[in-house]
Protein backbone atom coordinates (compact mmCIF):
# COMPACT_ATOMS: atom_id res chain seq x y z
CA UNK A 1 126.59 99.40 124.47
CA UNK A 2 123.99 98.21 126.46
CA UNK A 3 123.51 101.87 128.05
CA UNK A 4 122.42 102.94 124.24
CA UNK A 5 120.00 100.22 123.66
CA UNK A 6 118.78 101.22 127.07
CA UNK A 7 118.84 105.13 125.81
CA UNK A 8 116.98 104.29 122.50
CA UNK A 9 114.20 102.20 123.68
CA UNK A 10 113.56 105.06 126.14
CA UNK A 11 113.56 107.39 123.13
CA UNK A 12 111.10 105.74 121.41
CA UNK A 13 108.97 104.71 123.98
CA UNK A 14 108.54 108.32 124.97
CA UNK A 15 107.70 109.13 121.56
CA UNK A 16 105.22 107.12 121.16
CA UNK A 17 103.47 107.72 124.58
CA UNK A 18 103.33 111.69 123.04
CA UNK A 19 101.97 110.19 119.77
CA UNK A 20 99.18 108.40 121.57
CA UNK A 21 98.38 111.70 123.33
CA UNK A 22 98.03 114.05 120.56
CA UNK A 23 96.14 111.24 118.79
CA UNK A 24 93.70 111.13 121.69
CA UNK A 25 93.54 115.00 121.76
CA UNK A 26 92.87 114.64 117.94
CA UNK A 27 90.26 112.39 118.72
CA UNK A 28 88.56 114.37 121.64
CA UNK A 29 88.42 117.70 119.86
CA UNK A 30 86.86 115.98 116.61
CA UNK A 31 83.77 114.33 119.02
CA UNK A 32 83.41 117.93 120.61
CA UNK A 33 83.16 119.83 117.32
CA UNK A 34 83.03 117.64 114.29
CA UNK A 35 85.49 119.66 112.54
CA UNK A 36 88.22 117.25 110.37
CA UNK A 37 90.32 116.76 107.31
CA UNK A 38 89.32 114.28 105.23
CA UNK A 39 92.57 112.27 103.80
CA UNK A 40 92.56 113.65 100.42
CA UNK A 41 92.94 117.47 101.51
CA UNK A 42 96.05 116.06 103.84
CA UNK A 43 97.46 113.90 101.06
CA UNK A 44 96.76 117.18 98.57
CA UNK A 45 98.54 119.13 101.08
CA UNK A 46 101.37 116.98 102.16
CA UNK A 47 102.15 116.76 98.12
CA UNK A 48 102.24 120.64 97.94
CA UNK A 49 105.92 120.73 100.72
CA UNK A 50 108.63 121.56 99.14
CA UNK A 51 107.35 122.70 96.18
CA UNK A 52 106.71 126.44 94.34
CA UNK A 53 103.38 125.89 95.22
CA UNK A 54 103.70 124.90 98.76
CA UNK A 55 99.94 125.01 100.39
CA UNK A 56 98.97 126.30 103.77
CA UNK A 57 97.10 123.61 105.89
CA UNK A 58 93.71 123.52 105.21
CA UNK A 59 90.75 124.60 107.40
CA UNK A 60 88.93 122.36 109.69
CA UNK A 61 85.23 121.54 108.37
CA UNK A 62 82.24 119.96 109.48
């Protein structure tokens, strides 16, 4: 038992060490070029999954 609490701290750990990372990567490429979502066109485009009218993400703007 103590092996799998062992297992899925690891687990989640390493997830969240690659979270950090792309977040920082997120963060880097947005000071080098300005380019971003703002939170509505993600929240616009997260609603459209899974539905008939399922949108393609949208471009990066200044």
């Amino acid at each position: 038992m103590d092996s799998e609490i062992g297992k899925r701290y690891v687990e989640r750990e390493e997830s969240r060490g690659r979270f950090k990372q792309e977040a920082l990567a997120s963060w880097t490429a947005y000071k080098e070029t300005g380019r971003h979502l703002t939170g509505q066109e993600v929240r616009v485009w997260l609603s459209s999954w899974g539905t008939d009218d399922e949108k393609a993400i949208p471009e990066r703007h200044e």
